[in-house]
PDB file of N, CA and C in Angstrom:
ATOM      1  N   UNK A   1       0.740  10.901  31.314  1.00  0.00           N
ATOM      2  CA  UNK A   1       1.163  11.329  29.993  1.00  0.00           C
ATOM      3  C   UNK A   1       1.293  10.105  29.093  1.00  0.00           C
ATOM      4  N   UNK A   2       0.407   9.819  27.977  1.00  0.00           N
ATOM      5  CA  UNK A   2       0.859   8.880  27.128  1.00  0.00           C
ATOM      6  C   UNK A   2       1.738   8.938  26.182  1.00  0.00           C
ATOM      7  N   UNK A   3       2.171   7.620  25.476  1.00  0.00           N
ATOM      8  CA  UNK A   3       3.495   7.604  24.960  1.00  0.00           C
ATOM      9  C   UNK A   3       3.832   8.110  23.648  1.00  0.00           C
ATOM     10  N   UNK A   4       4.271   8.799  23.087  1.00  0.00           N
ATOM     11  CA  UNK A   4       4.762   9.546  22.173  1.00  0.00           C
ATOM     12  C   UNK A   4       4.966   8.572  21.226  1.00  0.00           C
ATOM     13  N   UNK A   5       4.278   8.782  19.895  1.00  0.00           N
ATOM     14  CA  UNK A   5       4.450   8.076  18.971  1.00  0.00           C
ATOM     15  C   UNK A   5       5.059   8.122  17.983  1.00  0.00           C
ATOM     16  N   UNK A   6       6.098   7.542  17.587  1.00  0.00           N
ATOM     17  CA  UNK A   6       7.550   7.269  16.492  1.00  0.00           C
ATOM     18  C   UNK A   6       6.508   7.787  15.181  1.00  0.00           C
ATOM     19  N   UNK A   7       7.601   8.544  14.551  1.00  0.00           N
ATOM     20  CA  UNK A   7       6.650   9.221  13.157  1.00  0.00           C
ATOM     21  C   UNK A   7       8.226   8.729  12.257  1.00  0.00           C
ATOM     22  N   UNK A   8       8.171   8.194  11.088  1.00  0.00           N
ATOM     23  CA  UNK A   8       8.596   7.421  10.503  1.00  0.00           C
ATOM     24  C   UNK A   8       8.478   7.737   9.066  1.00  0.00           C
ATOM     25  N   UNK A   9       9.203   8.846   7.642  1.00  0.00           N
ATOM     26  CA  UNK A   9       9.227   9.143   6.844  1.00  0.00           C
ATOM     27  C   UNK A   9      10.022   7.923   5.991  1.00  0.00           C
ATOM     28  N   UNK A  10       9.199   7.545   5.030  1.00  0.00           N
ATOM     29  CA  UNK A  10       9.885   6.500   3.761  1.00  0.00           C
ATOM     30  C   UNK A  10       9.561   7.101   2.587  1.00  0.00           C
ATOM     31  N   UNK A  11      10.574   6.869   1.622  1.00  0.00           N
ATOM     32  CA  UNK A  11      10.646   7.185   0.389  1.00  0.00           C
ATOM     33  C   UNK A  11      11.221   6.082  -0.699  1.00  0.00           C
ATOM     34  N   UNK A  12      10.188   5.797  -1.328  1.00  0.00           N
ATOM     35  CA  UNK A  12      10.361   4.391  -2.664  1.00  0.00           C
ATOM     36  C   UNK A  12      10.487   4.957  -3.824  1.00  0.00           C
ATOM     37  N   UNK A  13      11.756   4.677  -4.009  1.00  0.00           N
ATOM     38  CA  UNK A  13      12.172   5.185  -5.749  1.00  0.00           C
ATOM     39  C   UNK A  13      12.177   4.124  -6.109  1.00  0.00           C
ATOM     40  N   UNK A  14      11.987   4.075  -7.452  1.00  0.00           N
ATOM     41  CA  UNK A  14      12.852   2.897  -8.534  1.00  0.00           C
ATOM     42  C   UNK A  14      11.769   3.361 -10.055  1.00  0.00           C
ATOM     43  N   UNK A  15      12.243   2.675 -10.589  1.00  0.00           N
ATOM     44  CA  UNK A  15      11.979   2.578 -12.142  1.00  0.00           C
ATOM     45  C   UNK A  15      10.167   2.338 -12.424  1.00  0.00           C
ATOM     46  N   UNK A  16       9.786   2.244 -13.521  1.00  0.00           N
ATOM     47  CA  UNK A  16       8.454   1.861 -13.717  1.00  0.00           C
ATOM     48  C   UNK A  16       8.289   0.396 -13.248  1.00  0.00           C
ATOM     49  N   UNK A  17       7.158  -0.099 -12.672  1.00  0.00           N
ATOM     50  CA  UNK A  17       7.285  -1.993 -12.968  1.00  0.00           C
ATOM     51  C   UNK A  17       7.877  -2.096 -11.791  1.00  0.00           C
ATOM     52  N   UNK A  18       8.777  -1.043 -11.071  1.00  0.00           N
ATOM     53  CA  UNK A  18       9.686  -2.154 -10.166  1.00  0.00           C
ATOM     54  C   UNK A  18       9.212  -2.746  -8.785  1.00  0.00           C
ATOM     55  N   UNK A  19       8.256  -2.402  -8.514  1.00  0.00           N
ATOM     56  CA  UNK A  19       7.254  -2.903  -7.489  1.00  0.00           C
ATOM     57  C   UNK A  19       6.975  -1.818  -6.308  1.00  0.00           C
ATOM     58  N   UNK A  20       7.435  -0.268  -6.589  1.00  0.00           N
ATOM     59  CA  UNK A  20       7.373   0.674  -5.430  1.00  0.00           C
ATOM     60  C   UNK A  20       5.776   0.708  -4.643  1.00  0.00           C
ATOM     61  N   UNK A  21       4.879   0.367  -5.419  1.00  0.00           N
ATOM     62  CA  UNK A  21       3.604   0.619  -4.598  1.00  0.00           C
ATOM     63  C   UNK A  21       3.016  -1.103  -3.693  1.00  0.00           C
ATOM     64  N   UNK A  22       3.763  -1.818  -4.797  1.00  0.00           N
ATOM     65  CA  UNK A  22       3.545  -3.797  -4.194  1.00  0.00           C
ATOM     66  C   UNK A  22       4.326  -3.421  -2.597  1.00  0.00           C
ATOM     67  N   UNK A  23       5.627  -3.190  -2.820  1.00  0.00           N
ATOM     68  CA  UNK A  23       6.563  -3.340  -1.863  1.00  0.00           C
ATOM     69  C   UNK A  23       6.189  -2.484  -0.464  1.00  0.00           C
ATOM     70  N   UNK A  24       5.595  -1.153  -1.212  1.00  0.00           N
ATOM     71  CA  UNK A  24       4.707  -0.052  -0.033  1.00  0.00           C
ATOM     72  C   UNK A  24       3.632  -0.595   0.405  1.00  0.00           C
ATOM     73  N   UNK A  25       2.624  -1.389  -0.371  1.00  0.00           N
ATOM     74  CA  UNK A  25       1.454  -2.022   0.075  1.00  0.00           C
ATOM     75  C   UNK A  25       2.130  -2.726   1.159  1.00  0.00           C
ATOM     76  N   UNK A  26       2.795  -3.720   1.178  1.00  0.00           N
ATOM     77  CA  UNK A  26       2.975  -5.048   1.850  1.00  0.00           C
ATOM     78  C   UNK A  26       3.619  -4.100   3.503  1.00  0.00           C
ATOM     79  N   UNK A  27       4.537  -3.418   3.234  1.00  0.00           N
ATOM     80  CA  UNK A  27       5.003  -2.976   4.536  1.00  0.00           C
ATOM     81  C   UNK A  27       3.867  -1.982   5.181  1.00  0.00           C
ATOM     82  N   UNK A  28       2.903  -1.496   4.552  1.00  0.00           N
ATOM     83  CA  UNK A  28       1.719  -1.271   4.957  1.00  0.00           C
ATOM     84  C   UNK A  28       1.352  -2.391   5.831  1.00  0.00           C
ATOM     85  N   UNK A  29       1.229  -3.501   5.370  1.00  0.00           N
ATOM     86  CA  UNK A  29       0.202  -4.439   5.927  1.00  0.00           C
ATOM     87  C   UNK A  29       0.993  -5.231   7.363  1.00  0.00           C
ATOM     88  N   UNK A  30       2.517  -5.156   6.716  1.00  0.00           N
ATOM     89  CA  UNK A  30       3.029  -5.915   7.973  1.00  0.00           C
ATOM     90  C   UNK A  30       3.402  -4.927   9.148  1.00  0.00           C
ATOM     91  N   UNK A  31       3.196  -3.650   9.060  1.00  0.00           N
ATOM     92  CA  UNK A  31       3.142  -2.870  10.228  1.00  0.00           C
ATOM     93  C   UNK A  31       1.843  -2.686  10.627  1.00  0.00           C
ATOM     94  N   UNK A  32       0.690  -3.520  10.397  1.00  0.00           N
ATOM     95  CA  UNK A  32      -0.030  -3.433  11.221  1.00  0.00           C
ATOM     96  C   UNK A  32      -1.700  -2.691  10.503  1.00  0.00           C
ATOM     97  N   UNK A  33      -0.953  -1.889   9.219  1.00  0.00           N
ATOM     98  CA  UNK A  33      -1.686  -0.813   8.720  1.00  0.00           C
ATOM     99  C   UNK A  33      -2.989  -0.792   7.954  1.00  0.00           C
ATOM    100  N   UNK A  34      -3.227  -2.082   7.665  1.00  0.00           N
ATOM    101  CA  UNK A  34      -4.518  -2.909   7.151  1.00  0.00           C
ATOM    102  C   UNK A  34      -4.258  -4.652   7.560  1.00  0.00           C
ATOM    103  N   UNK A  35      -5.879  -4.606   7.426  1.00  0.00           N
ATOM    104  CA  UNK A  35      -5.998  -6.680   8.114  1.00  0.00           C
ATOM    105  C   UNK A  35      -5.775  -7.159   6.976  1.00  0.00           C
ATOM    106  N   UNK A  36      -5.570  -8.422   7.820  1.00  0.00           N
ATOM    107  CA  UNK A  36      -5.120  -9.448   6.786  1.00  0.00           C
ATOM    108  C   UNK A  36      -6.761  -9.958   5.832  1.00  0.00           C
ATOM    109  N   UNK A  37      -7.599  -9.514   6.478  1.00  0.00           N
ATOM    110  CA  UNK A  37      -9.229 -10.067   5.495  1.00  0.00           C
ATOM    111  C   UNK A  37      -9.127  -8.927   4.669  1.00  0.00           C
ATOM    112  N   UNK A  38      -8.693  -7.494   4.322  1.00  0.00           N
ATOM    113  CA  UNK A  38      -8.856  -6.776   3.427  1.00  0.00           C
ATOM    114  C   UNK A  38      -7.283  -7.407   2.274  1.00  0.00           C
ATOM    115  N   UNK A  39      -6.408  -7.972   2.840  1.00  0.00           N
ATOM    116  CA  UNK A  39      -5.459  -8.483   1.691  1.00  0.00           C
ATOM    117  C   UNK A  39      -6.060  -9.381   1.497  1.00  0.00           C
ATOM    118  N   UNK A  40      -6.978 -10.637   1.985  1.00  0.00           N
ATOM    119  CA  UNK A  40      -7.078 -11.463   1.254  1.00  0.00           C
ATOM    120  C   UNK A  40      -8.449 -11.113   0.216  1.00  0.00           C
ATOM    121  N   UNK A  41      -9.021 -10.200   0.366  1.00  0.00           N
ATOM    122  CA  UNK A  41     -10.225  -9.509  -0.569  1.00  0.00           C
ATOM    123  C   UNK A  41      -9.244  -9.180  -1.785  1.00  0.00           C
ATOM    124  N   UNK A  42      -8.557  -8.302  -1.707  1.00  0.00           N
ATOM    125  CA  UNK A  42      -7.477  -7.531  -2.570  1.00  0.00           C
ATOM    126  C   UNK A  42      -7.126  -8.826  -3.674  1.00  0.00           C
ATOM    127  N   UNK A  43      -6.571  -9.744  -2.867  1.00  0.00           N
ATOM    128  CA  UNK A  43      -5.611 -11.105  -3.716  1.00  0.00           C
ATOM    129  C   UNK A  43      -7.022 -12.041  -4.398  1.00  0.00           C
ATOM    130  N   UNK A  44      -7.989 -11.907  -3.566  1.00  0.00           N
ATOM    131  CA  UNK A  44      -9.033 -12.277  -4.496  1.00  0.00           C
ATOM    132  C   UNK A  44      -9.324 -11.658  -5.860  1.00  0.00           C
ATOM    133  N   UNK A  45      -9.734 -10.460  -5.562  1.00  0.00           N
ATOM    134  CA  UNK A  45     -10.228  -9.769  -6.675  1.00  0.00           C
ATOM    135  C   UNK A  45      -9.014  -9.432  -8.152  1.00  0.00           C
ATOM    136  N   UNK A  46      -7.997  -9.356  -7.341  1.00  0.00           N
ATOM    137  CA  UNK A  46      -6.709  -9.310  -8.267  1.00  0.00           C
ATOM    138  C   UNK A  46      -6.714 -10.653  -8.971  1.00  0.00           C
ATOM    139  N   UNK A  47      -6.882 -11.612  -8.701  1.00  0.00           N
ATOM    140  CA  UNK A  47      -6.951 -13.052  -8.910  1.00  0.00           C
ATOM    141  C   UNK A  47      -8.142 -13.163 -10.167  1.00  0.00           C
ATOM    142  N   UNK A  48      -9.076 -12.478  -9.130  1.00  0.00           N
ATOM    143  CA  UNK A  48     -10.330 -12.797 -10.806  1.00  0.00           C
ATOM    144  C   UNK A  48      -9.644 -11.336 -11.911  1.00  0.00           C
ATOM    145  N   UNK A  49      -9.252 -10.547 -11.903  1.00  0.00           N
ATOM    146  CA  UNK A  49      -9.357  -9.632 -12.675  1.00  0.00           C
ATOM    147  C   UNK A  49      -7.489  -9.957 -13.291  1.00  0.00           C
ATOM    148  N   UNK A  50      -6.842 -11.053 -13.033  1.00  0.00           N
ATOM    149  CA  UNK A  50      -5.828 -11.649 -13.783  1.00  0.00           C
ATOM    150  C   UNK A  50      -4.427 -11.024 -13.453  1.00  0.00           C
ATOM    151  N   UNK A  51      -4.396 -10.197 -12.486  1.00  0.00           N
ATOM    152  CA  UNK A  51      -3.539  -9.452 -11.773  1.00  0.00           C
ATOM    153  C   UNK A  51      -3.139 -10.489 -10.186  1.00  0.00           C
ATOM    154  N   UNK A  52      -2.537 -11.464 -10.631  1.00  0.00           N
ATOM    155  CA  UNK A  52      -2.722 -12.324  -8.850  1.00  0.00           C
ATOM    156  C   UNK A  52      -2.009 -11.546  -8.032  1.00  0.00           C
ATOM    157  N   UNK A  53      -0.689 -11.037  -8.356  1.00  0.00           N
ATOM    158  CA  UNK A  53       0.142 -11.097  -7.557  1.00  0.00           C
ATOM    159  C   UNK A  53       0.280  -9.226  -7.220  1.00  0.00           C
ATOM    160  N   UNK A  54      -0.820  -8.706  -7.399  1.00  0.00           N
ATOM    161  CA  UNK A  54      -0.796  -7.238  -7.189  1.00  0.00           C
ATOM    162  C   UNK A  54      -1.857  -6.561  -5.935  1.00  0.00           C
ATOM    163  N   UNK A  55      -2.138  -7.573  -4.915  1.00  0.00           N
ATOM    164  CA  UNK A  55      -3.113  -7.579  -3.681  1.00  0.00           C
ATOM    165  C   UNK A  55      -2.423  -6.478  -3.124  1.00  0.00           C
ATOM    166  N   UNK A  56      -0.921  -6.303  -2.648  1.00  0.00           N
ATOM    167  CA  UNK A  56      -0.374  -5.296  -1.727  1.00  0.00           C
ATOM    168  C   UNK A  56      -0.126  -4.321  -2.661  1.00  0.00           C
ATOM    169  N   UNK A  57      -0.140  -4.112  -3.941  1.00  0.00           N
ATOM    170  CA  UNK A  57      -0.029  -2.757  -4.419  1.00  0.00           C
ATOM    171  C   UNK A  57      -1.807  -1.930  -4.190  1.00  0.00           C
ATOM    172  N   UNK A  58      -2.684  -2.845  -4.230  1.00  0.00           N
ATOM    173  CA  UNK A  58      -3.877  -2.313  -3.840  1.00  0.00           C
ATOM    174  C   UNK A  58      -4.275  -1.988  -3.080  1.00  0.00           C
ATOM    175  N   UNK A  59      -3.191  -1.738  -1.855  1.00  0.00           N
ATOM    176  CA  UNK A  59      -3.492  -1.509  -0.599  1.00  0.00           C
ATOM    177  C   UNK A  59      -3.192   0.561  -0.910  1.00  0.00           C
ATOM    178  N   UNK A  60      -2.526   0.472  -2.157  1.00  0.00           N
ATOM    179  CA  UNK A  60      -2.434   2.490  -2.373  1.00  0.00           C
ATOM    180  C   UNK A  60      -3.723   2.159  -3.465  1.00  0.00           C
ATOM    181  N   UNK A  61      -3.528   1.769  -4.797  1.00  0.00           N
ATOM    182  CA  UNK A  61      -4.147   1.459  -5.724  1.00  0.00           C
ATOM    183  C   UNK A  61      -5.345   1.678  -5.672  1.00  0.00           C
ATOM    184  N   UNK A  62      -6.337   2.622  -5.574  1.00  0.00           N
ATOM    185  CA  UNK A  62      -7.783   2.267  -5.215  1.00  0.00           C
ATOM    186  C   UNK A  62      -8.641   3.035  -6.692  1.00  0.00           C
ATOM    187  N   UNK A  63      -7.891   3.107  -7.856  1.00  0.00           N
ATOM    188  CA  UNK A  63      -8.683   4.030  -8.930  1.00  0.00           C
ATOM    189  C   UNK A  63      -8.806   2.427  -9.549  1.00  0.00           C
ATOM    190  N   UNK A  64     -10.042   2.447 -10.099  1.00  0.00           N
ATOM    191  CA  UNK A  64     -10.622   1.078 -10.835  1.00  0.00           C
ATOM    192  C   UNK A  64      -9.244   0.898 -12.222  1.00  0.00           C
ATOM    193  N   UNK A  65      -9.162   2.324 -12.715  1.00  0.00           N
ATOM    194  CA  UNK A  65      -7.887   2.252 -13.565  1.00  0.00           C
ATOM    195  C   UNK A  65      -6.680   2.240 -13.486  1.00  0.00           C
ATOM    196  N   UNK A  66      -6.220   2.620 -11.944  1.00  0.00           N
ATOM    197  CA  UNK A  66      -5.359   1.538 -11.595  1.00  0.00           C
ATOM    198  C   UNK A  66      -5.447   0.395 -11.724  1.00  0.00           C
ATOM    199  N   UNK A  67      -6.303  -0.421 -11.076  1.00  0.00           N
ATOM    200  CA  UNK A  67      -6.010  -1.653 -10.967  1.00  0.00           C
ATOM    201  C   UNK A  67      -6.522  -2.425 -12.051  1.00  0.00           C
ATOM    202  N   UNK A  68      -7.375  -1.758 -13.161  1.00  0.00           N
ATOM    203  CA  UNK A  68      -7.207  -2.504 -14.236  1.00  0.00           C
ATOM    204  C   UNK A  68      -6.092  -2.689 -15.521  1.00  0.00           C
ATOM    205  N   UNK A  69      -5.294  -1.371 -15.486  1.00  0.00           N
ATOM    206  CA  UNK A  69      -3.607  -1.161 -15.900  1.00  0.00           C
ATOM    207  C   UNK A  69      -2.483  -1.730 -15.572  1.00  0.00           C
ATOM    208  N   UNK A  70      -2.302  -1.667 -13.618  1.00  0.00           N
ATOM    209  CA  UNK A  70      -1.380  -2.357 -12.989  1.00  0.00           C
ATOM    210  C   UNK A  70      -0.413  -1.381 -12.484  1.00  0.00           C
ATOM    211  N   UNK A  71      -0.877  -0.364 -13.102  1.00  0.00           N
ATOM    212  CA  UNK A  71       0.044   1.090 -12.481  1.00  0.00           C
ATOM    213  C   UNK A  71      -0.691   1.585 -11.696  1.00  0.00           C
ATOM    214  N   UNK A  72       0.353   2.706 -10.446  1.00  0.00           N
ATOM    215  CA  UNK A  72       0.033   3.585  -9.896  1.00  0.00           C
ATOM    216  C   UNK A  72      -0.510   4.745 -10.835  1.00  0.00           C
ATOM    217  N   UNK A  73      -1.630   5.238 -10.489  1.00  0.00           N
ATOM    218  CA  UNK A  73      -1.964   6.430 -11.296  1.00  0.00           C
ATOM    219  C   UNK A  73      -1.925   8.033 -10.039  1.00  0.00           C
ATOM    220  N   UNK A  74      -2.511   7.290  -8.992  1.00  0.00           N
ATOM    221  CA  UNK A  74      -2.881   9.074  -8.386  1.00  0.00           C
ATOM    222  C   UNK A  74      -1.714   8.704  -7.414  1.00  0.00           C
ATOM    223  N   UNK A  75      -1.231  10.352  -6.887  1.00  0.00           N
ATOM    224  CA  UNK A  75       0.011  10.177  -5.601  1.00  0.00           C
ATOM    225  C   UNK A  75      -1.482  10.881  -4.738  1.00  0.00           C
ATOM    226  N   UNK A  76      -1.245  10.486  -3.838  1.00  0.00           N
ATOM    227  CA  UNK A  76      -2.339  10.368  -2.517  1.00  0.00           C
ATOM    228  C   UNK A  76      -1.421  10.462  -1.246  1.00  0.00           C
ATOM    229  N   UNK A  77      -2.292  10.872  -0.359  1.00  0.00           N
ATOM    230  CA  UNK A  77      -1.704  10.406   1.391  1.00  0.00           C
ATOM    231  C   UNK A  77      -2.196   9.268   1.462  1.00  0.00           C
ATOM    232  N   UNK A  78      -1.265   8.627   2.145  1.00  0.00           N
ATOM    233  CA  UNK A  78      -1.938   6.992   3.209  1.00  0.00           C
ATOM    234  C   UNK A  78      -1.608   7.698   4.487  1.00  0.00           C
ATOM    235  N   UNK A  79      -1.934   7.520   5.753  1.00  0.00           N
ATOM    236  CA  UNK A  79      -1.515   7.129   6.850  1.00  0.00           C
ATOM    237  C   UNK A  79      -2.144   5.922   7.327  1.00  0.00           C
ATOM    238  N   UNK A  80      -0.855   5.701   8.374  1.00  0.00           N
ATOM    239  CA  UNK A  80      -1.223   4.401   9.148  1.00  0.00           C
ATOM    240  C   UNK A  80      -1.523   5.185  10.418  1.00  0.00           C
ATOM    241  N   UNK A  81      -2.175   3.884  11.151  1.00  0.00           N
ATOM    242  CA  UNK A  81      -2.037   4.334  12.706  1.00  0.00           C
ATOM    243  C   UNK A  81      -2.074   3.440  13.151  1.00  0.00           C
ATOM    244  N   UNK A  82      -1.384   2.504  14.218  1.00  0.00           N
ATOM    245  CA  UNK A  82      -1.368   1.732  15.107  1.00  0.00           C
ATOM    246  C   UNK A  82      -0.753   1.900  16.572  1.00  0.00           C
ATOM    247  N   UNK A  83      -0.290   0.867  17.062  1.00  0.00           N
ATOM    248  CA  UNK A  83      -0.116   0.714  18.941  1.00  0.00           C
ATOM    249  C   UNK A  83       1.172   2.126  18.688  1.00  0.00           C
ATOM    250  N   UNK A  84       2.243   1.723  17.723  1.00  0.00           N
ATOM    251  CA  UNK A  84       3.951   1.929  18.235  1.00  0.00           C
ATOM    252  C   UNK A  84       3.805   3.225  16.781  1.00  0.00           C
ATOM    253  N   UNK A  85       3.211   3.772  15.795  1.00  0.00           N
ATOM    254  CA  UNK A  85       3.818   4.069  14.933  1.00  0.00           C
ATOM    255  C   UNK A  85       2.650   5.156  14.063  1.00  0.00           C
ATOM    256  N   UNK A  86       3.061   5.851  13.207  1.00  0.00           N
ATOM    257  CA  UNK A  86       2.008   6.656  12.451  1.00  0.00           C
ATOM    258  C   UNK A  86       2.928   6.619  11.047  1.00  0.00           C
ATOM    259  N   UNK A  87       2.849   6.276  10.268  1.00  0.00           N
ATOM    260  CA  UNK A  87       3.596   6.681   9.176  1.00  0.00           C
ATOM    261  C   UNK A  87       2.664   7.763   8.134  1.00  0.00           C
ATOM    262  N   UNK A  88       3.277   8.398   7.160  1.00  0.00           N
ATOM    263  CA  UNK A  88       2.809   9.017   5.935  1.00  0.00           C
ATOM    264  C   UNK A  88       3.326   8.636   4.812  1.00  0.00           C
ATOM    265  N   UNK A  89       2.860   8.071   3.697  1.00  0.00           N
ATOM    266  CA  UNK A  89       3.350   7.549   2.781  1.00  0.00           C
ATOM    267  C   UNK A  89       2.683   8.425   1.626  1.00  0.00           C
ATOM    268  N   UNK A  90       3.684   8.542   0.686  1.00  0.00           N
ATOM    269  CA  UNK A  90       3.413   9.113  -0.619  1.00  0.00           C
ATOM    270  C   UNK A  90       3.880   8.381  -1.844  1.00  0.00           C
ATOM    271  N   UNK A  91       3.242   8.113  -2.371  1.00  0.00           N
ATOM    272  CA  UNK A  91       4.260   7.337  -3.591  1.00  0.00           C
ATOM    273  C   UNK A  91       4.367   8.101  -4.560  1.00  0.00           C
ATOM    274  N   UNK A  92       5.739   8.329  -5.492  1.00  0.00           N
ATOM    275  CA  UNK A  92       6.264   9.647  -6.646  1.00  0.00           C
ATOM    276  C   UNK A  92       6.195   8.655  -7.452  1.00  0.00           C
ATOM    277  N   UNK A  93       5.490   9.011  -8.544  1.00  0.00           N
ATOM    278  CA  UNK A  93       5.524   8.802  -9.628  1.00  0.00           C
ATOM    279  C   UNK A  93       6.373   9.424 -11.222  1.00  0.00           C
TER     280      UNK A  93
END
């Protein structure tokens, strides 16, 4: 029988600006949930398009008008999947 995997509900409130999709990107990435060569693509392209510091919000971010605004525009599913964990993430706008 293999091991039963931890399912893990988060919810990011805060204000406009306040970093709910940066802060969701990044714990995306440090659980495992994207590589580190797709953040450093992300921090590139954010970099040429004058946005440096918005690589882990692009990890939800994927409408070109997102990321040429700097806002979240669509609420979407993410899941992760790795060794220990599955999460579902939604971000409210």
């Amino acid at each position: 029988m293999g091991k039963e995997k931890l399912h893990i509900n988060i919810v990011v409130i805060g204000h406009v600006d306040s970093g709910k999709s940066t802060t969701t990107g990044h714990l995306i990435y440090k659980c495992g949930g994207i590589d580190k060569r797709t953040i450093e693509k992300f921090e590139k392209e954010a970099a040429e398009m004058g946005k440096g510091s918005f690589e882990y919000a692009w990890v939800l971010d994927k409408l070109k008008a997102e990321r040429e605004r700097g806002i979240t525009i669509d609420i979407s599913l993410t899941k992760t999947k790795h060794s220990y964990a599955k999460a579902r993430m939604w971000p409210i706008i």
